[in-house]
Protein backbone atom coordinates (compact mmCIF):
# COMPACT_ATOMS: atom_id res chain seq x y z
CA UNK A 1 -233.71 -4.84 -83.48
CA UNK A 2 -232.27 -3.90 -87.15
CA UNK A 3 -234.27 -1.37 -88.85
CA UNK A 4 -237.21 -3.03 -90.88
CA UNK A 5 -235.98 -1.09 -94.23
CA UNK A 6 -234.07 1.46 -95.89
CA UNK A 7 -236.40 4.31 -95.14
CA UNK A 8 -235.98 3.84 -90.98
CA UNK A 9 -232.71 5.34 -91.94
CA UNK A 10 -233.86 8.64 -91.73
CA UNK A 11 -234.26 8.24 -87.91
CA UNK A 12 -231.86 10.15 -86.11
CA UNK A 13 -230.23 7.58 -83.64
CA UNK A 14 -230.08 5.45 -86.99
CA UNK A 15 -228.32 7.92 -88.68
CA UNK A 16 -225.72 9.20 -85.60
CA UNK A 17 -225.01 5.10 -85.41
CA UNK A 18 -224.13 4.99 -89.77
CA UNK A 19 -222.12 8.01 -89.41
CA UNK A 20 -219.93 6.61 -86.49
CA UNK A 21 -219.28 3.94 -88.14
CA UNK A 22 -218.37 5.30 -91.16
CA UNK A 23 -215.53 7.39 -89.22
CA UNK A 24 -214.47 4.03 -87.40
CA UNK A 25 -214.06 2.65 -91.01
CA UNK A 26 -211.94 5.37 -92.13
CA UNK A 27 -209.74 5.39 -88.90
CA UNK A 28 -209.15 1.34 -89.25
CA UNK A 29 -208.19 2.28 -93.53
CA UNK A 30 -205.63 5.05 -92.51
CA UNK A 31 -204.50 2.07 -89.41
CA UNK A 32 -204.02 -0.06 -91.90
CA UNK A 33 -202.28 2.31 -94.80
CA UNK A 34 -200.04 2.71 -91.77
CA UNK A 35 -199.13 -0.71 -90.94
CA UNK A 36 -198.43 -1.50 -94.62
CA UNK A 37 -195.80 1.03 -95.21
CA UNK A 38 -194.48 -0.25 -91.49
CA UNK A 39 -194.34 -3.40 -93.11
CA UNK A 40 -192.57 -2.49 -96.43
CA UNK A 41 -189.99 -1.03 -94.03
CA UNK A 42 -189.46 -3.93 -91.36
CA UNK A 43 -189.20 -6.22 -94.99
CA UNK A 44 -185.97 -3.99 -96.44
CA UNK A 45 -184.80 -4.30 -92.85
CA UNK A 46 -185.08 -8.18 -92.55
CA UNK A 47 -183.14 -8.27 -96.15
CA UNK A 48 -180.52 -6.43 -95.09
CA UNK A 49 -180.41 -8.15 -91.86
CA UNK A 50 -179.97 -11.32 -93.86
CA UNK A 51 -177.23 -10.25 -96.02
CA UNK A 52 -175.73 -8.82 -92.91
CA UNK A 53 -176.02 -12.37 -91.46
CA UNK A 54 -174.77 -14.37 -94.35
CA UNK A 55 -171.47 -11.65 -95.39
CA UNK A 56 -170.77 -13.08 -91.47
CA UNK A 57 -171.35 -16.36 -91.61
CA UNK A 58 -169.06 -16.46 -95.14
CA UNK A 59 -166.45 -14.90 -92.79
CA UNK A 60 -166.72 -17.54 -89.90
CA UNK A 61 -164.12 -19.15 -91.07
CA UNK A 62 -161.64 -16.55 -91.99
CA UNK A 63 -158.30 -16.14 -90.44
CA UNK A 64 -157.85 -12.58 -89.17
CA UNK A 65 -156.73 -9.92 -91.47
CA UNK A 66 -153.65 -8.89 -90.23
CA UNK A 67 -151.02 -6.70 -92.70
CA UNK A 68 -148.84 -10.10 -93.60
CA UNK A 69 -152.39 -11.34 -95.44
CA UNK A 70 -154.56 -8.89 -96.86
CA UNK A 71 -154.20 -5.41 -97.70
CA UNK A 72 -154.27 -3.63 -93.57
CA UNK A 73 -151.33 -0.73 -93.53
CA UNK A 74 -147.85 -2.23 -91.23
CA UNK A 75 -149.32 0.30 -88.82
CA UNK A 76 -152.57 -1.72 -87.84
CA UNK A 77 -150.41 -4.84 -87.18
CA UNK A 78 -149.16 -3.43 -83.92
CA UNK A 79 -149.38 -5.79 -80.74
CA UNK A 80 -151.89 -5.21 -77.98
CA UNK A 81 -151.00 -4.23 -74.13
CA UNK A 82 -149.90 -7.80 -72.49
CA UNK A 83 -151.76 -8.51 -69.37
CA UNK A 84 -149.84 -8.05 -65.83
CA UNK A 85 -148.27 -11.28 -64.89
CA UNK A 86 -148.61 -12.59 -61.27
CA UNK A 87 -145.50 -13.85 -59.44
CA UNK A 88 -142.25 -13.55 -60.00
CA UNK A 89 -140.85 -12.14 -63.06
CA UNK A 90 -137.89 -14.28 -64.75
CA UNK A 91 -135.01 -13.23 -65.17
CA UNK A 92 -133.12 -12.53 -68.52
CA UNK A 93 -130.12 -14.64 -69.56
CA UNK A 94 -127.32 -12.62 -68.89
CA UNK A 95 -125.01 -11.50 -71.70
CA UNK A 96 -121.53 -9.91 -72.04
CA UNK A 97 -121.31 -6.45 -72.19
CA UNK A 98 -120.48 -4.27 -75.13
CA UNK A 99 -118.58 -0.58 -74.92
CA UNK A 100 -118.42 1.54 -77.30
CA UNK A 101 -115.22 1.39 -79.56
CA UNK A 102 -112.78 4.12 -79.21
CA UNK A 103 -112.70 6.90 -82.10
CA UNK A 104 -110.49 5.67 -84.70
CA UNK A 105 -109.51 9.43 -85.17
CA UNK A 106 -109.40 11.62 -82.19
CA UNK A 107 -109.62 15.50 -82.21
CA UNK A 108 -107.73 15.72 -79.80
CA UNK A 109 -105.16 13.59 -77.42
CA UNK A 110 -104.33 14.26 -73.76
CA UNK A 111 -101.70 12.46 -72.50
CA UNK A 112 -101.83 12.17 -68.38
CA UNK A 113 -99.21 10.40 -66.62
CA UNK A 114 -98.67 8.97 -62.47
CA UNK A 115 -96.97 11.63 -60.26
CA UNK A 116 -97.50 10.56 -56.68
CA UNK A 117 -97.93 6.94 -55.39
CA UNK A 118 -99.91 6.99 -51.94
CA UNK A 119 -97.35 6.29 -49.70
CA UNK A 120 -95.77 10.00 -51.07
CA UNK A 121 -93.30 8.86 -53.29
CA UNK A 122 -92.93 10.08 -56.48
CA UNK A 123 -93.36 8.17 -59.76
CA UNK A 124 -90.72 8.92 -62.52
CA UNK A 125 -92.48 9.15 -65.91
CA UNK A 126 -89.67 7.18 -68.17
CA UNK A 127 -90.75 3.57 -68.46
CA UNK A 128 -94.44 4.22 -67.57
CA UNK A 129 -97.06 2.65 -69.85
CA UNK A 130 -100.70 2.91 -71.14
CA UNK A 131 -103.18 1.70 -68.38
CA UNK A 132 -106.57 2.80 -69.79
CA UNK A 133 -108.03 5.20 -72.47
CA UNK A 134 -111.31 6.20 -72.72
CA UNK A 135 -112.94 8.97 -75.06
CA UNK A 136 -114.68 11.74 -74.03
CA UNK A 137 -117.65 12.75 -76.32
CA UNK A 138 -118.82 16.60 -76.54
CA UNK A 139 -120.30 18.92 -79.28
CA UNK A 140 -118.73 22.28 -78.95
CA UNK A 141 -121.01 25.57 -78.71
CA UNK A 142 -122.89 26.16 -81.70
CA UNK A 143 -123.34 29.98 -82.02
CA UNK A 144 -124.16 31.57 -85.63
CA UNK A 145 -121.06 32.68 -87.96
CA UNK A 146 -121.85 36.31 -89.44
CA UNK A 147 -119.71 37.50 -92.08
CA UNK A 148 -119.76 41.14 -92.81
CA UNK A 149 -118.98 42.12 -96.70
CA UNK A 150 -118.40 45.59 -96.97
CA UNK A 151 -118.36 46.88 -100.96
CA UNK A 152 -116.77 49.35 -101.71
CA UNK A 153 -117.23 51.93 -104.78
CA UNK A 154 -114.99 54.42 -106.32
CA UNK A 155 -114.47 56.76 -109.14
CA UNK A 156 -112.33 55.31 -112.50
CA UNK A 157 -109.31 57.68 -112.64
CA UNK A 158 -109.87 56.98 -116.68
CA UNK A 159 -113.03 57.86 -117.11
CA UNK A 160 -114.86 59.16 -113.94
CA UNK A 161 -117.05 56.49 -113.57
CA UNK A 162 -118.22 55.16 -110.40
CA UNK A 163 -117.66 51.63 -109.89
CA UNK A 164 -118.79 49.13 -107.11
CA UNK A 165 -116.83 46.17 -105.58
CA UNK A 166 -118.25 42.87 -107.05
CA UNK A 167 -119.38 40.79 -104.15
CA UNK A 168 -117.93 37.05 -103.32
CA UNK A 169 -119.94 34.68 -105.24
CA UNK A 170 -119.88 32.20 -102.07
CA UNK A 171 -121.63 34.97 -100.27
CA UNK A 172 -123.68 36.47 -102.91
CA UNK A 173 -126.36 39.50 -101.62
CA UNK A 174 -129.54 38.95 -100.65
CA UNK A 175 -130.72 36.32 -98.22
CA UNK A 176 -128.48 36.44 -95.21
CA UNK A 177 -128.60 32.96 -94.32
CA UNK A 178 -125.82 30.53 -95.62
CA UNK A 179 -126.42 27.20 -97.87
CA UNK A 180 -125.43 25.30 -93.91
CA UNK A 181 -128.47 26.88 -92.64
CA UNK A 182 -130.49 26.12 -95.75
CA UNK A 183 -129.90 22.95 -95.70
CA UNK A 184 -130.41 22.76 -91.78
CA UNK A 185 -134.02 23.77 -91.69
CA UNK A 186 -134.84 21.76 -95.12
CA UNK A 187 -133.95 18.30 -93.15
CA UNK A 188 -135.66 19.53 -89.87
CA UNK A 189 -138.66 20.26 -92.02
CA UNK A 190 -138.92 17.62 -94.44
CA UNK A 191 -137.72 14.61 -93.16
CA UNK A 192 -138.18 15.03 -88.97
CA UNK A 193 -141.49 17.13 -90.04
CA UNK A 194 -140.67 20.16 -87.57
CA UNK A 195 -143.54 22.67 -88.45
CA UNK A 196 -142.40 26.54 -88.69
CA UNK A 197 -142.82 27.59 -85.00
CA UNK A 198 -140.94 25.24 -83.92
CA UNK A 199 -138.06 25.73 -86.21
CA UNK A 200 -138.15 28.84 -85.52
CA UNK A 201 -137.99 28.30 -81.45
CA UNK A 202 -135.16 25.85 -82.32
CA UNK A 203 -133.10 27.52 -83.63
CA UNK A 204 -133.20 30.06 -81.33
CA UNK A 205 -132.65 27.55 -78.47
CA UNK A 206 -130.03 25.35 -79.87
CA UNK A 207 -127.68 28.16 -81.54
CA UNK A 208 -129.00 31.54 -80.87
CA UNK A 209 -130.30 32.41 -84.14
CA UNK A 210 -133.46 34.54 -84.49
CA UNK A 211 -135.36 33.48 -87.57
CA UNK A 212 -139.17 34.42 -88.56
CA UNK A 213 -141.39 32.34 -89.99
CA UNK A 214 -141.93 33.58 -93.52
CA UNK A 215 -137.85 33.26 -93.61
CA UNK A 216 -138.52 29.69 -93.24
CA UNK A 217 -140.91 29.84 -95.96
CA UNK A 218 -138.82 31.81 -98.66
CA UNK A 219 -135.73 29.37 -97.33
CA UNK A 220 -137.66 26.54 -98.49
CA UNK A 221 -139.30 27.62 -101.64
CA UNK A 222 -135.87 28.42 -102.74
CA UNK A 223 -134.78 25.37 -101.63
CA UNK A 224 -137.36 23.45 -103.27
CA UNK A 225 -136.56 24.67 -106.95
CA UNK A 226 -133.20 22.39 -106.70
CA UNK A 227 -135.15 19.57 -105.16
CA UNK A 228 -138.01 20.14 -108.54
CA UNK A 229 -134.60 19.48 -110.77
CA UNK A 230 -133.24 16.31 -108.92
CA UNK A 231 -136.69 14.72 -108.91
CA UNK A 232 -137.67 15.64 -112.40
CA UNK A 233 -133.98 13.31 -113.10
CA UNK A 234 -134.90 10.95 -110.66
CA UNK A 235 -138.39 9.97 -113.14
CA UNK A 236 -136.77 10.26 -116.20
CA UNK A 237 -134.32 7.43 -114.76
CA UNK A 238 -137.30 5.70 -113.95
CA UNK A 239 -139.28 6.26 -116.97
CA UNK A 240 -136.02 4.92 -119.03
CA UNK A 241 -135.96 2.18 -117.09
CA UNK A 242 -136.87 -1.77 -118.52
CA UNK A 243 -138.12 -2.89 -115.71
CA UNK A 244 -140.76 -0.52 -113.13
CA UNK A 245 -142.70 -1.20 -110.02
CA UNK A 246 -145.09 0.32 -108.60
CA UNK A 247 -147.36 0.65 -105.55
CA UNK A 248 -149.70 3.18 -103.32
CA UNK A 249 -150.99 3.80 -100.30
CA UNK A 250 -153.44 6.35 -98.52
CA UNK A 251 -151.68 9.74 -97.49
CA UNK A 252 -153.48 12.57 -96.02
CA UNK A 253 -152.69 15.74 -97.52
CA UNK A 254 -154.07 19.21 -95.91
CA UNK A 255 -157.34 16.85 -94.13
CA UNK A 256 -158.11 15.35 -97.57
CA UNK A 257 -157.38 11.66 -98.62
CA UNK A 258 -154.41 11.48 -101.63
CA UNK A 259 -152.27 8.95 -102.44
CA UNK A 260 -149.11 8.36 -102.59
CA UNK A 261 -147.76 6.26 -105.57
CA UNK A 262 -143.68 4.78 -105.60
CA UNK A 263 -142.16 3.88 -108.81
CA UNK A 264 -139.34 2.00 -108.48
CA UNK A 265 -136.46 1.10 -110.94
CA UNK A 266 -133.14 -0.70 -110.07
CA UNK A 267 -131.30 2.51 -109.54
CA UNK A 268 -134.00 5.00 -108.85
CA UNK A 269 -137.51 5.45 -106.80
CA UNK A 270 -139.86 8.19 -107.87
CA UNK A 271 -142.48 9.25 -105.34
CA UNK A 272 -145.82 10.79 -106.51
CA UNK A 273 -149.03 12.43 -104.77
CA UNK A 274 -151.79 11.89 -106.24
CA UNK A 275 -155.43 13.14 -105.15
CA UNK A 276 -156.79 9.39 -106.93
CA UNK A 277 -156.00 6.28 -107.35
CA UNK A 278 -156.67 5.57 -110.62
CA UNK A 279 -154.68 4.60 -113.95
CA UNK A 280 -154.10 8.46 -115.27
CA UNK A 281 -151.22 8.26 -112.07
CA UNK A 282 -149.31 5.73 -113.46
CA UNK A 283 -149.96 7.11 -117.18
CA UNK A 284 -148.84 10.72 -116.66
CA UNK A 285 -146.05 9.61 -115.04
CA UNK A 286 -144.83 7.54 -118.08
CA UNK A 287 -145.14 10.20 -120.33
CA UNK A 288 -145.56 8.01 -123.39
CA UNK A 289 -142.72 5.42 -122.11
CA UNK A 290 -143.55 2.23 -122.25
CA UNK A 291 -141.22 -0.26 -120.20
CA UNK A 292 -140.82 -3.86 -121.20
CA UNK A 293 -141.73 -5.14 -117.64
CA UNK A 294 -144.11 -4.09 -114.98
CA UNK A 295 -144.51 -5.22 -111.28
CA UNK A 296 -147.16 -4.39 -109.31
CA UNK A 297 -150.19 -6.12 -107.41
CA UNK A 298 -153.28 -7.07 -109.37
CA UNK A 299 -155.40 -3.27 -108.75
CA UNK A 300 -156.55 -2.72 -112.30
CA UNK A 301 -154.90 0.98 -112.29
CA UNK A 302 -151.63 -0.78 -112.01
CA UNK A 303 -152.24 -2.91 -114.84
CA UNK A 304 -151.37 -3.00 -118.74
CA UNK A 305 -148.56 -0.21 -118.50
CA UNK A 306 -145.54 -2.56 -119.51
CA UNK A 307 -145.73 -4.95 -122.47
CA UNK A 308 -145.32 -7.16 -119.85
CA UNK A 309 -146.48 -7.65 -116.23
CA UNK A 310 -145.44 -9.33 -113.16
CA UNK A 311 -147.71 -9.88 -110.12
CA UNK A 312 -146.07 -9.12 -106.99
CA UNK A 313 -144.61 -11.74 -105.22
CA UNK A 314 -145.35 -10.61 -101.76
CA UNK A 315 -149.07 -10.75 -102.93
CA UNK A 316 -148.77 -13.92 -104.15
CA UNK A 317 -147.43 -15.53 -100.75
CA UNK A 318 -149.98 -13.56 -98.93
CA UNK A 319 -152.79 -15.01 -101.58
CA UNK A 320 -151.06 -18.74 -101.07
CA UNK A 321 -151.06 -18.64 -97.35
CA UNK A 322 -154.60 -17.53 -97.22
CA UNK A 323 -155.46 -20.22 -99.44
CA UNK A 324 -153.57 -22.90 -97.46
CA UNK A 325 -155.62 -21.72 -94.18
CA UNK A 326 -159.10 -21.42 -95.83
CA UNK A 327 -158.70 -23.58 -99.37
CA UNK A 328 -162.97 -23.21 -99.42
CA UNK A 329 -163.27 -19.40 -99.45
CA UNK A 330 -162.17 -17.82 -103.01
CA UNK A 331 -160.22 -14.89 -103.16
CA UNK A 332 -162.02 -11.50 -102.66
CA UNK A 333 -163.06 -9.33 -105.80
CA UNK A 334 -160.06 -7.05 -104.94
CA UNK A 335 -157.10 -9.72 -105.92
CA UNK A 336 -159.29 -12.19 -107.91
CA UNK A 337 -157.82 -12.56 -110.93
CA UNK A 338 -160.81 -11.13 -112.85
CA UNK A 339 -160.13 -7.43 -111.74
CA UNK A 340 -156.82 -7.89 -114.00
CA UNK A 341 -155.92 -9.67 -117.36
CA UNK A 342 -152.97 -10.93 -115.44
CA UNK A 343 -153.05 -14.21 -114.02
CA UNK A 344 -151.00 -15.27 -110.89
CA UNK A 345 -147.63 -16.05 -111.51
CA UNK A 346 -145.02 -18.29 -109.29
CA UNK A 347 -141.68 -17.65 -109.06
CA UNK A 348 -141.05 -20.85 -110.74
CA UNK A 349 -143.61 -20.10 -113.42
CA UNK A 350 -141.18 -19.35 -116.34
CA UNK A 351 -141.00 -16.67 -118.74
CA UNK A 352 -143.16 -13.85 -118.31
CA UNK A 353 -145.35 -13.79 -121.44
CA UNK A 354 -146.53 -10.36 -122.68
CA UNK A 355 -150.36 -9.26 -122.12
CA UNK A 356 -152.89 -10.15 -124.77
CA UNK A 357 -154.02 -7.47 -126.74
């Protein structure tokens, strides 16, 4: 039976039974303060789920992006492994053969002419003729080709002075490697990307010649000073030119992301890394020129250089085709035309007008 008033409370079995139940109560409020912040958090997961679901469902209907429609490097466009075929593989067409032209101008000429037939007689050489040539292709041994200058010094019989023998200016003092060998290890290096060691182990293999390392090194730093002065005319040609375009792609550069931006003119293309992406590029390599035309996709960095500007017309095929597949789906914030002033341009759209101030 419930207590018949307030003062039974002092009981003790009352009391133990109001002091449990104040503990339950404050175990069910922490529960609960519990399952509200579990809630909070399933809720921001459920809205992101949802996004989640409807970014996909917008994409349904997408074609795939390969690098012919949207912005994927050539690289990523490469075709998968083609499943073994069962049966019978068909044969290719056949097709006539092609040999290798003879050398216009031989080194050399050996002349080799029929001295016994096989029955033992012997064939006179007046009257034979040519039966068949073929050439014979070899690279001779490649050894290194030290040249010793000894200078010489002696007294003036005028004046008593000593004087030294100048030395050849094709063979100046100093490094002992040659402008052939210079020039050898710069294109191994730069263009077929052969790191030190193994220019090193090369060039040992292939012609005998024992190079270090930091050789290589002061080879190409020297090397690199004439390179500075035919790039530095190289932009000015492009900076002087009416019309520029101008692109970039991702380029790694010592584990770090840069970029690498190409300016192109009709007789010269300027190459620049960049660690961004952004407009100073394109600015600091103008250096205050300003060229009547520019061409270049619709990134806003690429934008408002020229007094006027050309969208590229690759982009624009890519942007038509996409639209002929999916005519529904607007383009994406990248090439809309509301990340540039520009608007898209056909090559039948006439006369480029200038950009609005």
């Amino acid at each position: 039976m419930p207590p018949d008033g307030i003062d039974s409370l002092d009981a003790d079995s009352h009391k133990r039974l109001v002091l449990s139940l104040l503990t339950k109560i404050d175990e069910l409020f922490e529960q609960n303060k519990e399952l509200s912040e579990q809630n909070k958090t399933l809720l921001k997961q459920i809205s992101a789920l949802l996004a989640r679901i409807a970014e996909l469902e917008a994409r349904a209907g997408k074609p795939p992006k390969t690098p012919t429609n949207s912005s994927l490097p050539p690289s990523s466009g490469q075709k998968a492994n083609v499943a073994d075929k069962s049966g019978k593989k068909k044969c290719r067409k056949g097709r006539p053969g092609v040999a290798r032209e003879l050398c216009p101008d031989p080194d050399v000429t050996r002349d080799f002419f029929a001295e016994r037939c096989d029955c033992g007689g012997k064939v006179p050489r007046t009257g034979q003729v040519l039966a068949h040539a073929y050439d014979h292709v070899e690279i001779p041994p490649i050894r290194p080709w030290t040249t010793r200058n000894n200078l010489y010094k002696g007294d003036c019989s005028c004046c008593g002075k000593t004087v030294t023998a100048t030395p050849p200016a094709d063979m100046p003092p100093g490094s002992p490697f040659g402008p052939g060998i210079v020039a050898l290890v710069t294109y191994l290096h730069g263009c077929q990307m052969v790191s030190y060691a193994r220019l090193a182990e090369m060039l040992d293999s292939l012609f005998g010649l024992k190079i270090s390392e930091g050789a290589i090194a002061n080879m190409l730093a020297r090397a690199a000073k004439s390179f500075a002065e035919c790039a530095e005319a190289i932009r000015e040609t492009v900076r002087n030119s009416p019309v520029i375009a101008s692109d970039e792609t991702s380029a790694r550069v010592k584990g770090k992301t840069h970029w690498q931006w190409v300016f192109s003119a009709a007789t010269a293309v300027a190459h620049v890394i960049a660690p961004t992406r952004g407009k100073i590029v394109p600015i600091q390599f103008l250096n205050g020129a300003r060229p009547k035309v520019w061409l270049s996709d619709r990134l806003p960095a690429q934008c408002n250089h020229a007094e006027a500007h050309q969208v590229c017309l690759a982009h624009l095929i890519r942007d038509a085709r996409s639209t002929q597949l999916m005519p529904a789906i607007p383009c994406s914030p990248r090439h809309s035309r509301s990340s540039c002033r520009v608007p898209a341009r056909s090559a039948a759209a006439g006369p480029i007008s200038p950009i609005p101030p």
